[in-house]
Protein backbone atom coordinates (compact mmCIF):
# COMPACT_ATOMS: atom_id res chain seq x y z
CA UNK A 1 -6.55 -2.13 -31.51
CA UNK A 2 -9.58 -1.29 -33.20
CA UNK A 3 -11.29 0.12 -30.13
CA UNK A 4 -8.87 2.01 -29.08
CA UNK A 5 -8.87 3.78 -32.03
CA UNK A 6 -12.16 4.48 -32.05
CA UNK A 7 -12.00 5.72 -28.88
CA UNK A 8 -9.31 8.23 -29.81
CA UNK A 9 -11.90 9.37 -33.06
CA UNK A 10 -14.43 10.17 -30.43
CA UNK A 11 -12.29 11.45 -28.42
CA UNK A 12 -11.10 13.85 -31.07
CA UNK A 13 -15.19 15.35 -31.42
CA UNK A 14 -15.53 18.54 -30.09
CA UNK A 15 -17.39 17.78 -26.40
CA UNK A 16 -14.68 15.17 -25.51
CA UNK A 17 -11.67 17.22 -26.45
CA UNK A 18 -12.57 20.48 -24.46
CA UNK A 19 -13.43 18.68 -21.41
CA UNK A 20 -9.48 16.67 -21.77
CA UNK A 21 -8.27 19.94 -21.84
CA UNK A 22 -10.52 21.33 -19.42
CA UNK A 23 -9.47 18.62 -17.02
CA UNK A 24 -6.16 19.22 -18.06
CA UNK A 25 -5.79 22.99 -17.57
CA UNK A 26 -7.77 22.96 -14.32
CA UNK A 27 -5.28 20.01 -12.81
CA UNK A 28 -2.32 22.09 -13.57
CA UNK A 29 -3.50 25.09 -12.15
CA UNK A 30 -4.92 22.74 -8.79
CA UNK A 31 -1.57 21.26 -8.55
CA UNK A 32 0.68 24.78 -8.82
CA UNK A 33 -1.01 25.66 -5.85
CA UNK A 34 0.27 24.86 -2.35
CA UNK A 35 -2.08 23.23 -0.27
CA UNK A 36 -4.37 21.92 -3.37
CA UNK A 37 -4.02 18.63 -4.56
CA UNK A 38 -5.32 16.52 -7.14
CA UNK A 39 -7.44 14.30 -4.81
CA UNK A 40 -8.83 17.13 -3.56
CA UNK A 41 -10.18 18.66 -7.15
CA UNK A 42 -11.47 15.53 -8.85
CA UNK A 43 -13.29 14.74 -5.34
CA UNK A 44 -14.96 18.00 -6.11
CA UNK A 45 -15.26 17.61 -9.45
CA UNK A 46 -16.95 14.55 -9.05
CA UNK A 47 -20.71 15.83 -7.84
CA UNK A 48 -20.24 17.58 -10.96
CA UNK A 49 -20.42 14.54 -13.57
CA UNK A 50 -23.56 12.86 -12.01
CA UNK A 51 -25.78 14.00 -15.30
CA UNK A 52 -22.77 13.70 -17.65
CA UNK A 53 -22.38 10.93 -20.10
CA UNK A 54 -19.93 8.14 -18.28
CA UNK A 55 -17.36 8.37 -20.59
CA UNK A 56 -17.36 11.72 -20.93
CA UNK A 57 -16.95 11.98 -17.09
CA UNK A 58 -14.29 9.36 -16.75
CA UNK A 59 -12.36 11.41 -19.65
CA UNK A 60 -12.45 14.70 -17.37
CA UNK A 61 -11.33 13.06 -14.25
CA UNK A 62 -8.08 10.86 -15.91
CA UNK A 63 -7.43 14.64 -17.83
CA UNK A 64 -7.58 16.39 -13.94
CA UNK A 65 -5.13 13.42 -12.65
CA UNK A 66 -2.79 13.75 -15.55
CA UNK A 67 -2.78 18.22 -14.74
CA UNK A 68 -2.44 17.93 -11.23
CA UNK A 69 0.62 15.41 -10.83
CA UNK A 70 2.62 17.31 -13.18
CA UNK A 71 1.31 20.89 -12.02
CA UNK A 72 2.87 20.25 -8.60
CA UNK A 73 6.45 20.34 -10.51
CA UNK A 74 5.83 24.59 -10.54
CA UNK A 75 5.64 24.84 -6.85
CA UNK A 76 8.18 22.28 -6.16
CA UNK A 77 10.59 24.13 -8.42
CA UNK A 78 9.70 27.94 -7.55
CA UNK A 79 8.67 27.85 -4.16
CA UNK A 80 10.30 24.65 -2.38
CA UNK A 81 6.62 23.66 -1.46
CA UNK A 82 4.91 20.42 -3.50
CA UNK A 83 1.98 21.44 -5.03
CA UNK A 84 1.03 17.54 -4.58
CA UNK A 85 2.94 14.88 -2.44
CA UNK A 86 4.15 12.93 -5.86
CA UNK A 87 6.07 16.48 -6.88
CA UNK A 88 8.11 16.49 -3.16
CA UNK A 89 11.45 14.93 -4.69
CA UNK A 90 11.55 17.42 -7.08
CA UNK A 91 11.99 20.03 -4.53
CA UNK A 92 15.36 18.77 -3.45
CA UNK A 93 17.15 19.96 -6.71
CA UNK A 94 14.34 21.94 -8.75
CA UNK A 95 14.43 24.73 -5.99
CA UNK A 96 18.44 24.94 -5.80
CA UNK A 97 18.65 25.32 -9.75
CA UNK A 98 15.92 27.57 -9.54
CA UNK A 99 17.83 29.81 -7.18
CA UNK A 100 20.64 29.94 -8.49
CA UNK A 101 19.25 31.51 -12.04
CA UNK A 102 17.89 28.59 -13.79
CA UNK A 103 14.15 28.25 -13.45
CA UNK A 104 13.29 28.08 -16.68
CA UNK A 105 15.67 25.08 -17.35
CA UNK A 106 14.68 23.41 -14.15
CA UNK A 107 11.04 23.93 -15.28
CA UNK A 108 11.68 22.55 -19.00
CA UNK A 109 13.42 19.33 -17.71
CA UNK A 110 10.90 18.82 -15.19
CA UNK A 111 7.88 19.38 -17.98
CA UNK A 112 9.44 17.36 -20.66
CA UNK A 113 10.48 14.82 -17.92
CA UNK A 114 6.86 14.41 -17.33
CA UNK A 115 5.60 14.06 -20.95
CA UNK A 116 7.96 11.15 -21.48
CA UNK A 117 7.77 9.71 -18.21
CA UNK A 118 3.90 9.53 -19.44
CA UNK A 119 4.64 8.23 -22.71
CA UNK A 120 6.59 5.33 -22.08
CA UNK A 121 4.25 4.45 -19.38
CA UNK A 122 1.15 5.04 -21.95
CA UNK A 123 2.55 2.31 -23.96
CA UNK A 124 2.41 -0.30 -21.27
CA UNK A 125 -1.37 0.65 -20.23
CA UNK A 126 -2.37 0.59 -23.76
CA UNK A 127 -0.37 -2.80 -24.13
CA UNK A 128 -1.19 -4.24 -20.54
CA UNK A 129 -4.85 -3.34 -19.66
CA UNK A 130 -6.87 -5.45 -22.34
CA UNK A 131 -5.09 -8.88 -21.91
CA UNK A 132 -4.75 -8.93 -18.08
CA UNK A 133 -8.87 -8.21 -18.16
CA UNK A 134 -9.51 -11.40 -20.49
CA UNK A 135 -6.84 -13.61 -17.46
CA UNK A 136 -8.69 -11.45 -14.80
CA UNK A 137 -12.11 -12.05 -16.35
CA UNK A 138 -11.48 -16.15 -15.28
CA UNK A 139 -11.18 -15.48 -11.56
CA UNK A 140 -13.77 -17.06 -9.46
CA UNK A 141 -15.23 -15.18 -5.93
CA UNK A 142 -12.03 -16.22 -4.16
CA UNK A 143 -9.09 -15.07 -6.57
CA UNK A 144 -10.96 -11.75 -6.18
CA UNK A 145 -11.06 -12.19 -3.25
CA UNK A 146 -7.72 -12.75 -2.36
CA UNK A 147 -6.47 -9.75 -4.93
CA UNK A 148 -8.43 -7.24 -2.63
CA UNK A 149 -6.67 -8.58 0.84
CA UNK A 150 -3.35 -7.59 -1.20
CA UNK A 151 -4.04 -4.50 -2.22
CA UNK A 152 -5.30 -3.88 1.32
CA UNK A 153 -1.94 -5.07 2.43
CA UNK A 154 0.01 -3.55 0.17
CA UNK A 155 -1.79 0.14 1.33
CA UNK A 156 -0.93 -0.51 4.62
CA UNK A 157 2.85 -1.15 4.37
CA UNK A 158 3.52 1.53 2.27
CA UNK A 159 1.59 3.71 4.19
CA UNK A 160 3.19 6.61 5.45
CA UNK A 161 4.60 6.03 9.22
CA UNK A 162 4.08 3.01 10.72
CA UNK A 163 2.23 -0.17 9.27
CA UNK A 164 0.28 -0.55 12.52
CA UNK A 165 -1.06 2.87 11.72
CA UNK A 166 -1.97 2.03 8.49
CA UNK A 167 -3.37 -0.88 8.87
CA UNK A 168 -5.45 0.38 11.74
CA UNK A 169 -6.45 3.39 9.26
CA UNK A 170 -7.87 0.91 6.45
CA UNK A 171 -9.45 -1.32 9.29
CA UNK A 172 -11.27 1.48 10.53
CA UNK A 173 -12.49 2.40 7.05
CA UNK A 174 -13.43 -1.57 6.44
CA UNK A 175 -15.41 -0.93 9.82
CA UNK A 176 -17.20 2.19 8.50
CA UNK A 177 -18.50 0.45 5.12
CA UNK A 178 -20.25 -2.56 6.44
CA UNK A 179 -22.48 0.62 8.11
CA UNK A 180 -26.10 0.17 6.68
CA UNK A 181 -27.57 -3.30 4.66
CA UNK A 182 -25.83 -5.99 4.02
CA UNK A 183 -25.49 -6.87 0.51
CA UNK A 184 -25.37 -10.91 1.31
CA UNK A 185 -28.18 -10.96 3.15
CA UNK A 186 -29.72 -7.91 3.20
CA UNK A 187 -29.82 -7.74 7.06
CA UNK A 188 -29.58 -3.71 8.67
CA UNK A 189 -26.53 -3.63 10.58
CA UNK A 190 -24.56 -1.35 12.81
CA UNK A 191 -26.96 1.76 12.45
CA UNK A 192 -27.78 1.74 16.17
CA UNK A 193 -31.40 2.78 15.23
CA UNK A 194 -30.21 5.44 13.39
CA UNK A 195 -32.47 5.21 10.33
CA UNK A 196 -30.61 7.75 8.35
CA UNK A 197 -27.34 4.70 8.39
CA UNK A 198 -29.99 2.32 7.03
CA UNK A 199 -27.92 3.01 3.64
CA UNK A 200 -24.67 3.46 4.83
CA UNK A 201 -22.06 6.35 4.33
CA UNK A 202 -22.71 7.41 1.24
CA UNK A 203 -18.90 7.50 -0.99
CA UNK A 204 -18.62 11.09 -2.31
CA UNK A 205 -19.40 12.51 1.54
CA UNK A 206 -16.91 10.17 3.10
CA UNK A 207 -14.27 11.19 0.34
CA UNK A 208 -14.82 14.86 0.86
CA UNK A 209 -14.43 14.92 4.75
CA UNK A 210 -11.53 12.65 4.58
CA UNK A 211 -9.44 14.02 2.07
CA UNK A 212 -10.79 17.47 1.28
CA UNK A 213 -11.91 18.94 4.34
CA UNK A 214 -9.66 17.57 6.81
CA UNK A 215 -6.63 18.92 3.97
CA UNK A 216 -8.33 22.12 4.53
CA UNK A 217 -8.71 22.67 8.30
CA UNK A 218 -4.76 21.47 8.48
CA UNK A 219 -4.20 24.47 5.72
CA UNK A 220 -6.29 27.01 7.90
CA UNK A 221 -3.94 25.86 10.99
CA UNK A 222 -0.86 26.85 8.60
CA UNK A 223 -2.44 29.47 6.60
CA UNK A 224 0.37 32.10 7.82
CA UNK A 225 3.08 30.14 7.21
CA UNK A 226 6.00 31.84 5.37
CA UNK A 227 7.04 30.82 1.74
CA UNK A 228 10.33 31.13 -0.32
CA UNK A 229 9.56 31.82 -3.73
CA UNK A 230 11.70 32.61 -7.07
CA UNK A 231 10.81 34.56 -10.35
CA UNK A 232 10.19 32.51 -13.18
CA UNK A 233 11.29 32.81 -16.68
CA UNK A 234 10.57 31.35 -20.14
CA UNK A 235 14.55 31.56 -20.92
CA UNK A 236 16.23 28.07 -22.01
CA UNK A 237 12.73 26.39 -21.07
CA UNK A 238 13.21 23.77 -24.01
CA UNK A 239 15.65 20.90 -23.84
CA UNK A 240 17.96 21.01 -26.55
CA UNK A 241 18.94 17.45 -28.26
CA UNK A 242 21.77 16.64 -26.20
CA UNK A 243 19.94 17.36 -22.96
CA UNK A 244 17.87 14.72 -24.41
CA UNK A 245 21.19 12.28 -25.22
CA UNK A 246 22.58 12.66 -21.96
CA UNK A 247 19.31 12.18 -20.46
CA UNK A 248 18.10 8.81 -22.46
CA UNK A 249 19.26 6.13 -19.89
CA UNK A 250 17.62 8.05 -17.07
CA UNK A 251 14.38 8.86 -18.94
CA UNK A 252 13.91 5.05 -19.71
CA UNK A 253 15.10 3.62 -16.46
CA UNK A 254 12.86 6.27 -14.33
CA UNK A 255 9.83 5.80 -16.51
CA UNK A 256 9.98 1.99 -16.00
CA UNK A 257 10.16 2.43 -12.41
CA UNK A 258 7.01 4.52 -12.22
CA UNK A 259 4.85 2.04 -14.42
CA UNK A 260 5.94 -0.46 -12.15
CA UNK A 261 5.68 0.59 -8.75
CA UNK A 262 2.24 2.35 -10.04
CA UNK A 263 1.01 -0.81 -11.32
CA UNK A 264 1.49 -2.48 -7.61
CA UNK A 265 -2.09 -1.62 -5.78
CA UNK A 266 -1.73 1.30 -3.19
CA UNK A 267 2.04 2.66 -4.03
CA UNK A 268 1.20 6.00 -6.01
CA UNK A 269 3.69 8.53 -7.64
CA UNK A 270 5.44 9.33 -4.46
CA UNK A 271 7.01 6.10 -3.89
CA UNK A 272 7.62 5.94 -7.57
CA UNK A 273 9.31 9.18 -7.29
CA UNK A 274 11.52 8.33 -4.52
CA UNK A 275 12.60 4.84 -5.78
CA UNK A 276 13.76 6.46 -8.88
CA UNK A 277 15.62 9.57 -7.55
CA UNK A 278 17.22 7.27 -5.06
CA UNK A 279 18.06 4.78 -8.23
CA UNK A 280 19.24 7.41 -10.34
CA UNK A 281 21.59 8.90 -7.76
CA UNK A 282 23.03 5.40 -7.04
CA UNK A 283 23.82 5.01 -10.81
CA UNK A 284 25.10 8.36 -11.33
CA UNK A 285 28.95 9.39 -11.88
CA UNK A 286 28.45 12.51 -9.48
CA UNK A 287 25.92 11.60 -6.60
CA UNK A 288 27.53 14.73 -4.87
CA UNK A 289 25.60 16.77 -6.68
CA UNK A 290 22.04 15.29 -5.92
CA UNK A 291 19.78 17.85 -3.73
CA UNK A 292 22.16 20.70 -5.13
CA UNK A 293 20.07 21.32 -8.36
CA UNK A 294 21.66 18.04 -10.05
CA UNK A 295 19.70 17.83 -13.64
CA UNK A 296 19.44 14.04 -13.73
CA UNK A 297 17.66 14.58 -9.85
CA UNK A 298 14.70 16.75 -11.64
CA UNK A 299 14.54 14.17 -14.60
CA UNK A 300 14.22 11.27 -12.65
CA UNK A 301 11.77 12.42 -9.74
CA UNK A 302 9.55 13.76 -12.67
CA UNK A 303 9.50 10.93 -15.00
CA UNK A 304 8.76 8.35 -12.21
CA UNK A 305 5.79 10.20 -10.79
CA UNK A 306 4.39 11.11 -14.01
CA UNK A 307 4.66 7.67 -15.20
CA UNK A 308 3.32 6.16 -12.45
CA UNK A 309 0.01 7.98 -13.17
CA UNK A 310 -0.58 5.08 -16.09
CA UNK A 311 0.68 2.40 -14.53
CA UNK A 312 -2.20 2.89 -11.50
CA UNK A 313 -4.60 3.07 -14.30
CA UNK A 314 -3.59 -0.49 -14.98
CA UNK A 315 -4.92 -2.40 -11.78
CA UNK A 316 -7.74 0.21 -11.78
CA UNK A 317 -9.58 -0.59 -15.04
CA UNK A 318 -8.31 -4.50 -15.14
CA UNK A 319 -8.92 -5.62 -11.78
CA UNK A 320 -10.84 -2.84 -10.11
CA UNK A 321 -8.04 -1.97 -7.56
CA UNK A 322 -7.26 1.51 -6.89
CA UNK A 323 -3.32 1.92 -7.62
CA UNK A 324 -3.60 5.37 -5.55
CA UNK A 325 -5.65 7.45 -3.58
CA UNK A 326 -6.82 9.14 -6.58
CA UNK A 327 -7.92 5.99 -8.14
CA UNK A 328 -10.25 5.37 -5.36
CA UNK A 329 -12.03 8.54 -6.42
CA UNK A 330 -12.25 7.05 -10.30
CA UNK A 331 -13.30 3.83 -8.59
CA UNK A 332 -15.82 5.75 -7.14
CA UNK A 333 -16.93 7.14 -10.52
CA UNK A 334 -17.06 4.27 -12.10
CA UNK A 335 -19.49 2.87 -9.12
CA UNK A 336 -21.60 6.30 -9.07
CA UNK A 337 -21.87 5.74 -13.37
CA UNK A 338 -23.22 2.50 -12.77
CA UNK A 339 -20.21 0.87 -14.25
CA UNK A 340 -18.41 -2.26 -12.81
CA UNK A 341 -15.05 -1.66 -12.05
CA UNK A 342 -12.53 -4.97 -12.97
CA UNK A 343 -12.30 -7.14 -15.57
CA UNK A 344 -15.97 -6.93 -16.54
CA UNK A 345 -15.38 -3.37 -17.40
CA UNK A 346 -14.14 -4.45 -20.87
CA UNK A 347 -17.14 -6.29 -21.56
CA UNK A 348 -20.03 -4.27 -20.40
CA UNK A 349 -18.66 -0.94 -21.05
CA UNK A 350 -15.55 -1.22 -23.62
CA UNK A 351 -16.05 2.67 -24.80
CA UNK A 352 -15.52 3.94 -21.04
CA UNK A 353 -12.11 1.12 -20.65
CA UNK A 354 -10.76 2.02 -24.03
CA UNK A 355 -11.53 5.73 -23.38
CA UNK A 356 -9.79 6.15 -20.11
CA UNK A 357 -6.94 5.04 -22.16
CA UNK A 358 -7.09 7.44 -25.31
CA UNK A 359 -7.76 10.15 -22.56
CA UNK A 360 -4.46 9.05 -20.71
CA UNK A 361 -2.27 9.69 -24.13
CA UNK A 362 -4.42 12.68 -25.08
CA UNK A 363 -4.06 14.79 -21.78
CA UNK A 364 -0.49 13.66 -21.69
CA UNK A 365 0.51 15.86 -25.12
CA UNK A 366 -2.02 18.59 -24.06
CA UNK A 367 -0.13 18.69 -20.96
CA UNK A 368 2.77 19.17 -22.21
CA UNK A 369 1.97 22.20 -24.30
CA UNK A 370 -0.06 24.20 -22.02
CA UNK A 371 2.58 23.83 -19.61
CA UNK A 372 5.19 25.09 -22.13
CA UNK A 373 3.04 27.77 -23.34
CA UNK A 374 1.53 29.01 -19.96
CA UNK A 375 4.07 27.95 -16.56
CA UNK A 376 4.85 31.60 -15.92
CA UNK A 377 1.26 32.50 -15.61
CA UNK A 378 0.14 29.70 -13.80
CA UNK A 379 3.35 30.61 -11.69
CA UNK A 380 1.50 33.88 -10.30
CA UNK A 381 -1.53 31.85 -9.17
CA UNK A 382 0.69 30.15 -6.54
CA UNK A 383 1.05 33.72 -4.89
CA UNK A 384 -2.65 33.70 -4.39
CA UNK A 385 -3.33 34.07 -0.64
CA UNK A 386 -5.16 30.36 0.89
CA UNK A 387 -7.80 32.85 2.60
CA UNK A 388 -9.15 33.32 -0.35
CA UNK A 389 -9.33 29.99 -1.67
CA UNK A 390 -10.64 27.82 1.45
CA UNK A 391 -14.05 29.85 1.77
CA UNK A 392 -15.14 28.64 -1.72
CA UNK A 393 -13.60 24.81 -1.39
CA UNK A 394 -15.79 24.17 1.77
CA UNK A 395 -18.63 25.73 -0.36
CA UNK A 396 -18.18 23.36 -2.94
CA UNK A 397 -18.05 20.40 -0.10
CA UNK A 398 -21.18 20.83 0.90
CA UNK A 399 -22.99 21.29 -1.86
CA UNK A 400 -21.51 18.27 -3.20
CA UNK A 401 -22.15 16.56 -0.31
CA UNK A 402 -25.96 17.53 -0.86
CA UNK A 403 -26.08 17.03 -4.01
CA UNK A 404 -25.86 12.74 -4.10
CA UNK A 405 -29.06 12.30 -2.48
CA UNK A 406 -30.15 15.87 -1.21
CA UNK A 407 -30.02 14.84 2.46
CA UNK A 408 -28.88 17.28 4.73
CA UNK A 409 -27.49 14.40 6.99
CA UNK A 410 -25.00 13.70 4.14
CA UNK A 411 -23.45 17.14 4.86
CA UNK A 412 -23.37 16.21 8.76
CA UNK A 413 -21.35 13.33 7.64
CA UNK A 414 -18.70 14.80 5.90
CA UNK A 415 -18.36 17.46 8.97
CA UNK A 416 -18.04 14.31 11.16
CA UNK A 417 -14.98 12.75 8.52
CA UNK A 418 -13.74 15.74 8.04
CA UNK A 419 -13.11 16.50 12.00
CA UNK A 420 -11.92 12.49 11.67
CA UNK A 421 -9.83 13.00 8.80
CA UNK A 422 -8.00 15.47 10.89
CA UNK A 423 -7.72 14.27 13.58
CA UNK A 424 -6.00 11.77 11.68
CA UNK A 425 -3.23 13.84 10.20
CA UNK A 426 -2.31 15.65 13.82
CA UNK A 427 -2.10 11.54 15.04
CA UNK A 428 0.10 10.96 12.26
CA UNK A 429 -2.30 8.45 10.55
CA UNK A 430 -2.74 8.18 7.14
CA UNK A 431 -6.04 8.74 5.91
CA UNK A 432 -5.29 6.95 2.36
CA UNK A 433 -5.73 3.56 3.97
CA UNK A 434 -8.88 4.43 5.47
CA UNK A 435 -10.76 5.15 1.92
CA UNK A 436 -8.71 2.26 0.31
CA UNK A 437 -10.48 0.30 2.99
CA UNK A 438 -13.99 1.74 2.67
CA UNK A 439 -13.54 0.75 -0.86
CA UNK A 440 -12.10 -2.36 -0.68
CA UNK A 441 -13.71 -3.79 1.91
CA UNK A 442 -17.07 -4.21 0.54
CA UNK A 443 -15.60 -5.75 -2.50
CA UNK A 444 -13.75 -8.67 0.14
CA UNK A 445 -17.02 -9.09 1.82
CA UNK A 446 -19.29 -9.92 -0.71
CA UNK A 447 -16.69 -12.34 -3.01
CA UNK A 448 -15.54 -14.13 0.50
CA UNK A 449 -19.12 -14.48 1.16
CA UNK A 450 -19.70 -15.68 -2.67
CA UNK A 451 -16.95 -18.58 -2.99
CA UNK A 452 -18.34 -19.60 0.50
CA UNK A 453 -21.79 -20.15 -0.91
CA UNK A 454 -20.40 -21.68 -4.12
CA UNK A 455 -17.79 -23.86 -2.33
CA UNK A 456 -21.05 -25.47 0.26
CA UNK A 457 -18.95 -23.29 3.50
CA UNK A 458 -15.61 -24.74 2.57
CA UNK A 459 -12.58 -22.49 2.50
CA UNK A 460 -10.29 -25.15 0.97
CA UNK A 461 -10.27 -23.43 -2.61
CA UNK A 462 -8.69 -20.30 -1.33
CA UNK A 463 -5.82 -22.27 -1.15
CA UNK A 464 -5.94 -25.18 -3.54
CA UNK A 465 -6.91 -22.83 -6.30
CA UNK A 466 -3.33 -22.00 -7.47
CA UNK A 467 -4.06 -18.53 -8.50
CA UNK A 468 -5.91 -17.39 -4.96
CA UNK A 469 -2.58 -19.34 -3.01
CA UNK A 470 -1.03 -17.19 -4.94
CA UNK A 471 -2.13 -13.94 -3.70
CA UNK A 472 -2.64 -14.99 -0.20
CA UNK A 473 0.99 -15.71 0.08
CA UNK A 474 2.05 -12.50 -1.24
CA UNK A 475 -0.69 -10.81 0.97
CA UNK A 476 0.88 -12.59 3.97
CA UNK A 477 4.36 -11.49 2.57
CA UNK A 478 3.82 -8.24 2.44
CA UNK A 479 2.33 -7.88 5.55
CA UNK A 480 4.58 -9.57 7.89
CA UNK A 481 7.74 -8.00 5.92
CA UNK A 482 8.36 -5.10 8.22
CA UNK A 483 8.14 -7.59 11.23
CA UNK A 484 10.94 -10.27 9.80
CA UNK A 485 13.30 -7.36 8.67
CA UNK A 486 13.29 -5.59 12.13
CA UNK A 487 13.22 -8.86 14.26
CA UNK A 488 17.20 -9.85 13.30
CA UNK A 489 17.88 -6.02 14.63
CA UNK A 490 16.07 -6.74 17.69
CA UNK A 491 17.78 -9.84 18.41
CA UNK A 492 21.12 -8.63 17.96
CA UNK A 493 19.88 -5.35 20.70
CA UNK A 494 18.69 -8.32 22.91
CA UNK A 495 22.20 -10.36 22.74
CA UNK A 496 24.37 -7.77 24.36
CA UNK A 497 21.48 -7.77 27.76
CA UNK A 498 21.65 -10.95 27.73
CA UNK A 499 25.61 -11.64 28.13
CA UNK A 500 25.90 -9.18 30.65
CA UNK A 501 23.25 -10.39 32.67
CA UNK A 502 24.98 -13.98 32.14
């Protein structure tokens, strides 16, 4: 307890404070536009903390994630358009109360929906994150080991589509990283006498082409498209007390969702969202009125997404697994900081873990008052033409780009994932796995490669250590799940053939 505290007194001087509500601000206005996204900002933000103080960086990033997922509620609710995908159940009943005469109350139960969904879910990382880093401190090469192929797992068959297309997305990514020297040996491989690969893709270009530029040539191919929007207004903003009677069981039931599903590697905010809506609509005495501008619909989409902002933060800062695509970008801060994501994290570098916590609760409240104070004037942003905001984003993507090691090849290499990252979208395959798997993958490698050295070759401990079995099984679980619940549907297809051909 006593380091968190301290980490909310520093948090509380003057530097640390503006750039919370710096990250805060700019992450609300990101996610109120169409087209923007919060992956997108703090992967350009993130050239920018290079000479800042590691905490201090982390601090701004967590403040951006907590803007950004509830900024795409103002969109959602005004224009029918998700600022970000987390925000895209809110559209189903946000937009019909809106236009019907009540956007102010469909924008206060969506922002106070989001501060408590946060809350609640605070309360758990704060709880959570330091004892599951002194069990997770205690794994050997192979438990870690085995945690990564989960997470990996887990990506892929929650993926959006198919599971063969993202699993072939984070293979492809796994594929990309061993690019360059091995860390095991230190042998070159897979440069193809390419001398500029002798250090591999470098993160922050591979994260800008994949989920920045390719977002933005898909934008420039819809740039024209027509949008419905509705005029906001402050009026009955504020939920009264009863609104916040009738609304108790929900609250607590959707923000427990969130934490959940967010603390499970590779889900995010949208599933979070969509498990809850579809919960609360299943428990509800009118389920008629869901995706007619149903109240409880807005609560319940809101609180889930929001909450499951702190619940990724869990797996991130405990275990070093990304809980989202967002958290691969603070994974990758933590790397480019020189701090070592996992269990370890509360060890070496206890003010950055305990700070990405006080900055969690921190931009949570601020978040909740700038969005009361200023929705109908970040409103009017989301009116701002896209022509005028993709010149300066691809600006910013290669001078980011640039900026990690001043090579111009880096630039060439986000082009080349940009065009990839694309490419990707039109083919329907989700790009989320592939940087999960860049990430990842590396982090596999090295521990398989570990316990194998420790173990004289012998991969017997994987599974007689109870804690790696473990995690293998519920790797192998998860990945075969789709396959056993569509094979009894297949057979029963199949029976019908076969009697007739009898």
């Amino acid at each position: 307890m006593e380091p968190l505290l301290s980490s909310f007194a520093e948090l509380f001087a003057p530097l640390p404070f503006l750039l919370v509500f710096l990250g805060v601000f700019v992450g609300i206005v990101v996610g109120a536009i169409p087209g923007m996204s919060g992956a997108m900002v703090i992967a350009l933000a993130l050239p920018l903390t290079f000479f800042m103080e590691s905490t201090h960086a982390l601090v701004l990033l967590v403040a951006m994630y907590v803007g950004s997922t509830s900024g795409g509620l103002i969109s959602a609710t005004l224009m029918r358009m998700p600022g970000t995908p987390a925000a895209m159940m809110t559209v189903l009943d946000g937009f019909p109360m809106a236009k019907r005469g009540q956007p102010g109350r469909a924008l206060g139960f969506g922002i106070m929906a989001s501060f408590i969904g946060g809350l609640i879910s605070w309360v758990f990382l704060a709880a959570l994150s330091p004892p599951l880093a002194d069990i997770a401190v205690r794994f050997g090469p192979y438990e870690i080991f085995a945690i990564s192929l989960v997470a990996l797992m887990l990506i892929s068959a929650v993926s959006q589509g198919s599971m063969i297309k993202g699993l072939l997305s984070g293979v492809l990514g796994a594929v990309v990283s061993m690019v360059g020297v091995d860390n095991a040996s230190g042998v070159v491989r897979m440069t193809f006498g390419f001398h500029d690969l002798d250090s591999g893709f470098q993160l922050l270009p591979v994260i800008l082409g994949m989920l920045v530029l390719s977002q933005v040539l898909k934008d420039v191919i819809d740039i024209e498209q027509p949008l419905e929007r509705v005029r906001t207004t402050t009026r009955s903003m504020f939920m009264t007390l009863s609104d916040l009677k009738a609304q108790a069981v929900n609250l607590v039931r959707s923000s427990l969702i969130g934490t959940w599903i967010g603390i499970l590697p590779g889900i995010g905010g949208t599933t979070g969202a969509i498990a809850s809506y579809t919960t609360a609509r299943s428990f509800s005495r009118h389920p008629e009125k869901f995706g007619k501008g149903c109240e409880d619909g807005i609560v319940a989409a809101e609180t889930a997404n929001n909450a499951a902002v702190n619940g990724a933060l869990v797996p991130l800062i405990t275990l070093g697994i990304p809980g989202s695509v967002i958290d691969v970008i603070l994974l990758g801060a933590l790397v480019i900081h020189n701090l070592t994501p996992g269990p370890l994290l509360f060890q070496n570098s206890p003010e950055s873990a305990y700070g990405i916590i006080a900055a969690a609760l921190v931009a949570n409240v601020l978040m909740l008052l700038i969005m009361l104070v200023a929705t109908p004037v970040f409103a009017r942003l989301m009116y701002v033409s896209r022509v005028w905001l993709m010149p300066p984003i691809v600006v910013f993507c290669i001078i980011g780009a640039f900026s990690e090691s001043n090579r111009l090849f880096d630039v060439w290499v986000m082009l080349g994932f940009g065009a990839l990252g694309f490419a990707m979208i039109q083919a329907r395959v989700p790009t989320g796995p592939f940087i999960i798997g860049y990430i990842l993958a590396p982090i596999a490698e090295v521990n398989l490669r570990s316990g194998l050295m420790i173990y004289d070759g012998s991969f017997l401990p994987l599974v007689t250590r109870p804690v790696s079995l473990a995690f293998l099984v519920v790797a192998f679980a998860t990945a075969f799940w789709p396959l056993m619940r569509y094979l009894p549907a297949y057979f029963r297809n199949r029976a019908p053939e076969a009697d007739d051909g009898d």
